[in-house]
C-alpha atoms as a PDB file:
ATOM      1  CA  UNK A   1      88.130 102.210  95.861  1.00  0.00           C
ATOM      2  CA  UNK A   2      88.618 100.595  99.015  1.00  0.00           C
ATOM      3  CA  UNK A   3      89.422 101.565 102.145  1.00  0.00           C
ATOM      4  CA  UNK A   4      91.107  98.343 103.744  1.00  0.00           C
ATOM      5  CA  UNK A   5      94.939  97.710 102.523  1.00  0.00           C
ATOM      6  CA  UNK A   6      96.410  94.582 101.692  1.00  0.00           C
ATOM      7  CA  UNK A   7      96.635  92.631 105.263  1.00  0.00           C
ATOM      8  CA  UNK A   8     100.844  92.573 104.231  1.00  0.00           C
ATOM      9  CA  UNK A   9     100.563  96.484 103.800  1.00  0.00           C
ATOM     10  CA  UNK A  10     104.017  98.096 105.093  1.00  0.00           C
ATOM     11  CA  UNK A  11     101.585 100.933 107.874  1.00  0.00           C
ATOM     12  CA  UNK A  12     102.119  98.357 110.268  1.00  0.00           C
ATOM     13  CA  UNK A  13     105.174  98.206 111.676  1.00  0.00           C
ATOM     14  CA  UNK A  14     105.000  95.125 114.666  1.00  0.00           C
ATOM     15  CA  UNK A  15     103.374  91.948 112.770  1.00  0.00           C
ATOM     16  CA  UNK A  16     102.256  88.668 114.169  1.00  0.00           C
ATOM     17  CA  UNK A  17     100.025  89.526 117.197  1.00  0.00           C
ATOM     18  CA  UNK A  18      96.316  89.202 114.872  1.00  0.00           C
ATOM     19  CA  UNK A  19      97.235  86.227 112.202  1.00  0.00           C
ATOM     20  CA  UNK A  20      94.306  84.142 111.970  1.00  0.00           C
ATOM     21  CA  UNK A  21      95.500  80.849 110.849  1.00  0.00           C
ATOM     22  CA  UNK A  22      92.714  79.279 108.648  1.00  0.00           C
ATOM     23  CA  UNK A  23      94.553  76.580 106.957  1.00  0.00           C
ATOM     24  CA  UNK A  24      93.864  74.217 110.048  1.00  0.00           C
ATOM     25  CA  UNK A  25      90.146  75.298 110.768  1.00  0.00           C
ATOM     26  CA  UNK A  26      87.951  72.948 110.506  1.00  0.00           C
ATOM     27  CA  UNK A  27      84.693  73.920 108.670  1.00  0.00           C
ATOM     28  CA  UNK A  28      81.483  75.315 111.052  1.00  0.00           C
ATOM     29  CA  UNK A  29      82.252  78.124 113.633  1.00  0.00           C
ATOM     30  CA  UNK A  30      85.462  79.560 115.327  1.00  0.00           C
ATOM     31  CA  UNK A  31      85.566  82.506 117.782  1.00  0.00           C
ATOM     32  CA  UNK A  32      88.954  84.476 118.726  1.00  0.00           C
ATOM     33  CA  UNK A  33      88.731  87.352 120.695  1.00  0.00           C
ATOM     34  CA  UNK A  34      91.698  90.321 120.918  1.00  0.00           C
ATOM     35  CA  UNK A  35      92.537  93.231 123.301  1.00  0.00           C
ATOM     36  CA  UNK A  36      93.586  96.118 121.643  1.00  0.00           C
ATOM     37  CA  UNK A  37      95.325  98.944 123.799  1.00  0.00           C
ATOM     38  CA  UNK A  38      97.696 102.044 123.521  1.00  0.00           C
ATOM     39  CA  UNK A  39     100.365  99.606 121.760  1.00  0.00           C
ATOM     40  CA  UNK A  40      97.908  98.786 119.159  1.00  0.00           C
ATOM     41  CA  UNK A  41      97.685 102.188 118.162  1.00  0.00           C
ATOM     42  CA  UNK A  42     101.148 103.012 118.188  1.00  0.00           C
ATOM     43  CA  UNK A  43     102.021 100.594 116.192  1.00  0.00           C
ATOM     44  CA  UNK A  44     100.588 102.488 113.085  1.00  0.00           C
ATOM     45  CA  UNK A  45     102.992 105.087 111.469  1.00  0.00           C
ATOM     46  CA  UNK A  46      99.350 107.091 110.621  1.00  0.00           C
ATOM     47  CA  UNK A  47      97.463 107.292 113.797  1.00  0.00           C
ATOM     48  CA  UNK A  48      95.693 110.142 114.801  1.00  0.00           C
ATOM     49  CA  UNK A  49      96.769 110.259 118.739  1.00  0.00           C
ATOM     50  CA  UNK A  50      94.176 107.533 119.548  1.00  0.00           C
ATOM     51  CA  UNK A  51      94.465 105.921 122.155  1.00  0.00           C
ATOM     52  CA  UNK A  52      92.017 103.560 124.139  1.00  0.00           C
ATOM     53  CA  UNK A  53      91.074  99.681 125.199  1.00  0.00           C
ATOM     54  CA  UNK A  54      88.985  97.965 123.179  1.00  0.00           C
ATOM     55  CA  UNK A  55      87.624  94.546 122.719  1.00  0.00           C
ATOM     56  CA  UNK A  56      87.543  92.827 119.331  1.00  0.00           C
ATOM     57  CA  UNK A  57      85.620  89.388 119.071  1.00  0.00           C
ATOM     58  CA  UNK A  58      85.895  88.097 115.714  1.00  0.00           C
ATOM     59  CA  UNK A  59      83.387  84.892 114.835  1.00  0.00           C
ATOM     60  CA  UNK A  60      84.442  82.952 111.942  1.00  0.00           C
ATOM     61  CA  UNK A  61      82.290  80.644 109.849  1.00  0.00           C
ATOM     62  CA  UNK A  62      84.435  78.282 107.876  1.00  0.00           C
ATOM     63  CA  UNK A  63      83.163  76.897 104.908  1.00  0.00           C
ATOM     64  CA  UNK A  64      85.054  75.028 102.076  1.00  0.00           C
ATOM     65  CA  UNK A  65      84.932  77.898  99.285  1.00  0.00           C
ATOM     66  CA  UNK A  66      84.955  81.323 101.448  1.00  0.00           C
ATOM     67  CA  UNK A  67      85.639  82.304 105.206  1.00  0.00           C
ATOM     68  CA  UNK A  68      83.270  84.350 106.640  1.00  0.00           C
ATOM     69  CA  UNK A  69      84.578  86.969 109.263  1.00  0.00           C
ATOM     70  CA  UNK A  70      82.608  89.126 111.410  1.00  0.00           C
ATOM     71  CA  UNK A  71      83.967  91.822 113.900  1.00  0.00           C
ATOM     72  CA  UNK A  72      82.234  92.980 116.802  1.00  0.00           C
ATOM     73  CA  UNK A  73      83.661  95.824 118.231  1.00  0.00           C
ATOM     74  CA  UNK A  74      83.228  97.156 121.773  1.00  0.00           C
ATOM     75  CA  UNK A  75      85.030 100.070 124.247  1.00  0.00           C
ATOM     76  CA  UNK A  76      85.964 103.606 124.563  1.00  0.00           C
ATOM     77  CA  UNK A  77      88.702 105.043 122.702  1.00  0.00           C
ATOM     78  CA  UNK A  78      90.337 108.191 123.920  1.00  0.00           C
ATOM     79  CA  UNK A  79      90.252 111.351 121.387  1.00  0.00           C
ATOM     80  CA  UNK A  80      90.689 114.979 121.483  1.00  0.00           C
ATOM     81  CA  UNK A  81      87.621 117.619 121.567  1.00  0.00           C
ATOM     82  CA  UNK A  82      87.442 119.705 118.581  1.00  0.00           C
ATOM     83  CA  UNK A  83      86.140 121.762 120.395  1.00  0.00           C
ATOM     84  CA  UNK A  84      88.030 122.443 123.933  1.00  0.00           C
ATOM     85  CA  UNK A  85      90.719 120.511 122.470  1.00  0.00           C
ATOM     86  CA  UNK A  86      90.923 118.271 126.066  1.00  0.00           C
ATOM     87  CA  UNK A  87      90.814 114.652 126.101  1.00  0.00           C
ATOM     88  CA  UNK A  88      87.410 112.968 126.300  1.00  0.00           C
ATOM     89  CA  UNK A  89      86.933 109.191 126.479  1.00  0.00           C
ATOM     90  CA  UNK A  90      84.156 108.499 123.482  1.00  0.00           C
ATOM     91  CA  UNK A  91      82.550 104.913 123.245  1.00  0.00           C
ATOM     92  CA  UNK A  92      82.571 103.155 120.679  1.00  0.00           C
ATOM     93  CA  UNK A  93      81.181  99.725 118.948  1.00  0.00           C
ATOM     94  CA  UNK A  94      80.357  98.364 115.814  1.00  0.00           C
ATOM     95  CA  UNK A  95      79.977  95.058 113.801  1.00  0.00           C
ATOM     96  CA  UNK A  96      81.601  94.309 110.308  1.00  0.00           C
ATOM     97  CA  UNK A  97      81.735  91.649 108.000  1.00  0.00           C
ATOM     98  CA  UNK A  98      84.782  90.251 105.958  1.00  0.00           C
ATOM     99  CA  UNK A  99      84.372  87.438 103.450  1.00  0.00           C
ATOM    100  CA  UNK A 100      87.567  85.593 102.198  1.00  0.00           C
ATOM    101  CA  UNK A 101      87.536  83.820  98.843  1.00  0.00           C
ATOM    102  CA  UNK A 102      90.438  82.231  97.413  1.00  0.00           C
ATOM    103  CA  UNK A 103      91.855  82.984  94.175  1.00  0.00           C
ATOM    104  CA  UNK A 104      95.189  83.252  91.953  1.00  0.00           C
ATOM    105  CA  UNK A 105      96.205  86.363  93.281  1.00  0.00           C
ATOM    106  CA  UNK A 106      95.391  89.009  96.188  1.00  0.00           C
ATOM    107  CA  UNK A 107      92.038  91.290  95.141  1.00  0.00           C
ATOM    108  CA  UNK A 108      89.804  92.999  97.061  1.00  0.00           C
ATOM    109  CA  UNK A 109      86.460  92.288  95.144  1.00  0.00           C
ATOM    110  CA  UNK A 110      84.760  95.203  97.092  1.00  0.00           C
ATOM    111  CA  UNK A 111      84.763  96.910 100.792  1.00  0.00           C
ATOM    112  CA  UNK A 112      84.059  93.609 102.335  1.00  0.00           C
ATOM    113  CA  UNK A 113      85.696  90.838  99.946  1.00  0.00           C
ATOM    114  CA  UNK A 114      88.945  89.966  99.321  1.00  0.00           C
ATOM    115  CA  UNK A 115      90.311  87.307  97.582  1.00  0.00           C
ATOM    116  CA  UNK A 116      93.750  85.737  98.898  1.00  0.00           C
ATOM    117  CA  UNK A 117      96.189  83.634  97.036  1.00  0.00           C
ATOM    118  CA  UNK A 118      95.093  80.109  97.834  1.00  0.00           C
ATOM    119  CA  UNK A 119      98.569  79.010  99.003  1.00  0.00           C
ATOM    120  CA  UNK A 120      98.091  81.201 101.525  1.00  0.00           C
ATOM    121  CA  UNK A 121      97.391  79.774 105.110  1.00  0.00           C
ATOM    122  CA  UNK A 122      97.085  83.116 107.575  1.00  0.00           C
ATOM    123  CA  UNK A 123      95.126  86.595 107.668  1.00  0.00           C
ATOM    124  CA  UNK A 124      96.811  89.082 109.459  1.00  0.00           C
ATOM    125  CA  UNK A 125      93.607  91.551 110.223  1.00  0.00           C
ATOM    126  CA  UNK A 126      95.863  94.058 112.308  1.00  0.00           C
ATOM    127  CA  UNK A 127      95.389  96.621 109.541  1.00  0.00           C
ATOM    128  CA  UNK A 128      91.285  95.303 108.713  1.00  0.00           C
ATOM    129  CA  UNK A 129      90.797  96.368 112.646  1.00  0.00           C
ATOM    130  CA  UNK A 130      92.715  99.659 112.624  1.00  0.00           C
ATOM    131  CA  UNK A 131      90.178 100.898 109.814  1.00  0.00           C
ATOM    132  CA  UNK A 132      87.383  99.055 111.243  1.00  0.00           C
ATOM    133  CA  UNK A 133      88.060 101.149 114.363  1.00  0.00           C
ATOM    134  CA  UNK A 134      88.350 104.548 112.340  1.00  0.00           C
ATOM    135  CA  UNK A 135      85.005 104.083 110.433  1.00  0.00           C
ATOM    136  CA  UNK A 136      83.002 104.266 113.828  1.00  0.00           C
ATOM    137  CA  UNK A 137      84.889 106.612 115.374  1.00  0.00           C
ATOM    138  CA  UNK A 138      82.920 110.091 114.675  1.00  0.00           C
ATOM    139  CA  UNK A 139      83.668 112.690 112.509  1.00  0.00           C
ATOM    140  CA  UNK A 140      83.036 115.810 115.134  1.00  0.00           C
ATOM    141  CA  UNK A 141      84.670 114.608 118.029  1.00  0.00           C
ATOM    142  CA  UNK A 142      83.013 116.803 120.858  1.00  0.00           C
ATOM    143  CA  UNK A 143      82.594 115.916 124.681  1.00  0.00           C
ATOM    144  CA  UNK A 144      79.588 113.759 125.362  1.00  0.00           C
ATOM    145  CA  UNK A 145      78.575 116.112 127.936  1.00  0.00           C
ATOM    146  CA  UNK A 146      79.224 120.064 126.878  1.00  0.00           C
ATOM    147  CA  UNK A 147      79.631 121.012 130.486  1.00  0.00           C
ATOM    148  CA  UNK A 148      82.800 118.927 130.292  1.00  0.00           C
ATOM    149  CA  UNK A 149      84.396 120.894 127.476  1.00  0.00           C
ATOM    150  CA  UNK A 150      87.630 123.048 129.168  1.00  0.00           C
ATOM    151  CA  UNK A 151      86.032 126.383 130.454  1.00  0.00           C
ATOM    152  CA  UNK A 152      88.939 128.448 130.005  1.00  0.00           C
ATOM    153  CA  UNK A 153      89.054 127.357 126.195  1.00  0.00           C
ATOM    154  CA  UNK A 154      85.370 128.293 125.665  1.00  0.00           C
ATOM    155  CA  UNK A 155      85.739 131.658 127.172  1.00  0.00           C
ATOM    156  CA  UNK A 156      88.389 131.709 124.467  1.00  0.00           C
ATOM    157  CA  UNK A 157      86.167 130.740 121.716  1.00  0.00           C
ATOM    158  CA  UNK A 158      83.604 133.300 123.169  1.00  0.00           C
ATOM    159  CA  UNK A 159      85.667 136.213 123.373  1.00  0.00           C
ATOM    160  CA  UNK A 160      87.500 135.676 119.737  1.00  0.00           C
ATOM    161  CA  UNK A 161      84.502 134.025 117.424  1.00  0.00           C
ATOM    162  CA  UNK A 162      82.680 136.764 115.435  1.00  0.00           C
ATOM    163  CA  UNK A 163      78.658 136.641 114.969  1.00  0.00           C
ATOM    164  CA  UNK A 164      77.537 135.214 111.463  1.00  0.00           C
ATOM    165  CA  UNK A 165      75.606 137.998 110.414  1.00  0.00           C
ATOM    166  CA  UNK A 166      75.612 138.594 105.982  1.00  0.00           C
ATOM    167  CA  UNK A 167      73.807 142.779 105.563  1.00  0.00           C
ATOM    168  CA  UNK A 168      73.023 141.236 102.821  1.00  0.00           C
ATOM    169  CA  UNK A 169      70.207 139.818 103.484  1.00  0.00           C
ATOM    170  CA  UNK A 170      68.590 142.586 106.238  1.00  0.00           C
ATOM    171  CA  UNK A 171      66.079 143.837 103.426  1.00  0.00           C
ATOM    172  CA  UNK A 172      65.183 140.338 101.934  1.00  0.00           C
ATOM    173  CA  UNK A 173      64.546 139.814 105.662  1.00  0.00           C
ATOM    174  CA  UNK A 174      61.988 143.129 105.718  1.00  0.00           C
ATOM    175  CA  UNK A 175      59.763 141.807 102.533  1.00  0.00           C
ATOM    176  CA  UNK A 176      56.663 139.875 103.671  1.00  0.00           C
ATOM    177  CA  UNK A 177      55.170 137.739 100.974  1.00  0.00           C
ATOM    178  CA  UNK A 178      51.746 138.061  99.726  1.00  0.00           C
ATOM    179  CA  UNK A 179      49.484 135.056  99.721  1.00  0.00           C
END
């Protein structure tokens, strides 16, 4: 199943700003570039209070069967520490490849192929950036540097966390194995 939703998906709720109009390009190479801020973010009903400025160049190769997209992806995004739960700036980048083929009907073929209608003459790629920008974002979101984690919340964490220790296993611990 894939992640990426139909580029017409109803998530996004201002439209127009990242239509790539390929029924004009001429076959070989085409670059457009995008600057994606707060307002890109808040434009998605399901964001996860990301915000941050970020550059998106996206190099086409045009050919007469298939359009070949690929995304470079370059910035800082702004997240919340699981840990400290205080705002950290985490960099970010990452490259990704779309390839459009042209069909009867909309299909994604897998993760990274889609087939479009062939009377169609745009891509919006709002929604194909959003998840691009989730998948490099990291899972444990932690300040790069642990000094900069909020003291007062680590004291916190300090005073309430309990050791991990399992009895249990004291006596398995005593046993020394013969060799």
């Amino acid at each position: 199943m894939s992640l990426l939703l139909p580029p017409n998906f109803n998530r996004v709720k201002k439209e127009g700003e990242f239509i790539i109009p390929f029924k004009g390009l001429n076959p070989g190479q085409h670059r457009f570039t995008f600057k994606i801020d707060d307002k890109f973010f808040e434009s998605f009903e399901y964001f996860d209070n990301e915000r941050g400025t970020l550059e998106i160049e996206v190099n086409i190769i045009r050919e007469a069967a298939l359009i070949d997209l690929q995304f470079l992806i370059s910035g800082g995004v702004n997240l919340i520490c699981d840990r400290c739960l205080g705002n950290y700036q985490q960099p970010v980048s990452g490259e990704f490849r779309l390839i459009v083929k042209f069909g009867k009907i909309y299909l994604e073929e897998s993760d990274d192929v889609v087939i479009l209608p062939v009377a169609q003459t745009s891509l919006d790629i709002k929604q194909y950036i959003f998840e691009y920008i989730n998948l490099i974002l990291p899972v444990k979101r932690v300040h790069l540097n642990p000094g900069d984690c909020d003291r007062e919340m680590i004291k916190k964490l300090k005073k309430y966390s309990k050791p991990e220790h399992d009895p249990r296993w004291d006596v398995l611990k005593t046993l020394k194995m013969n060799k």
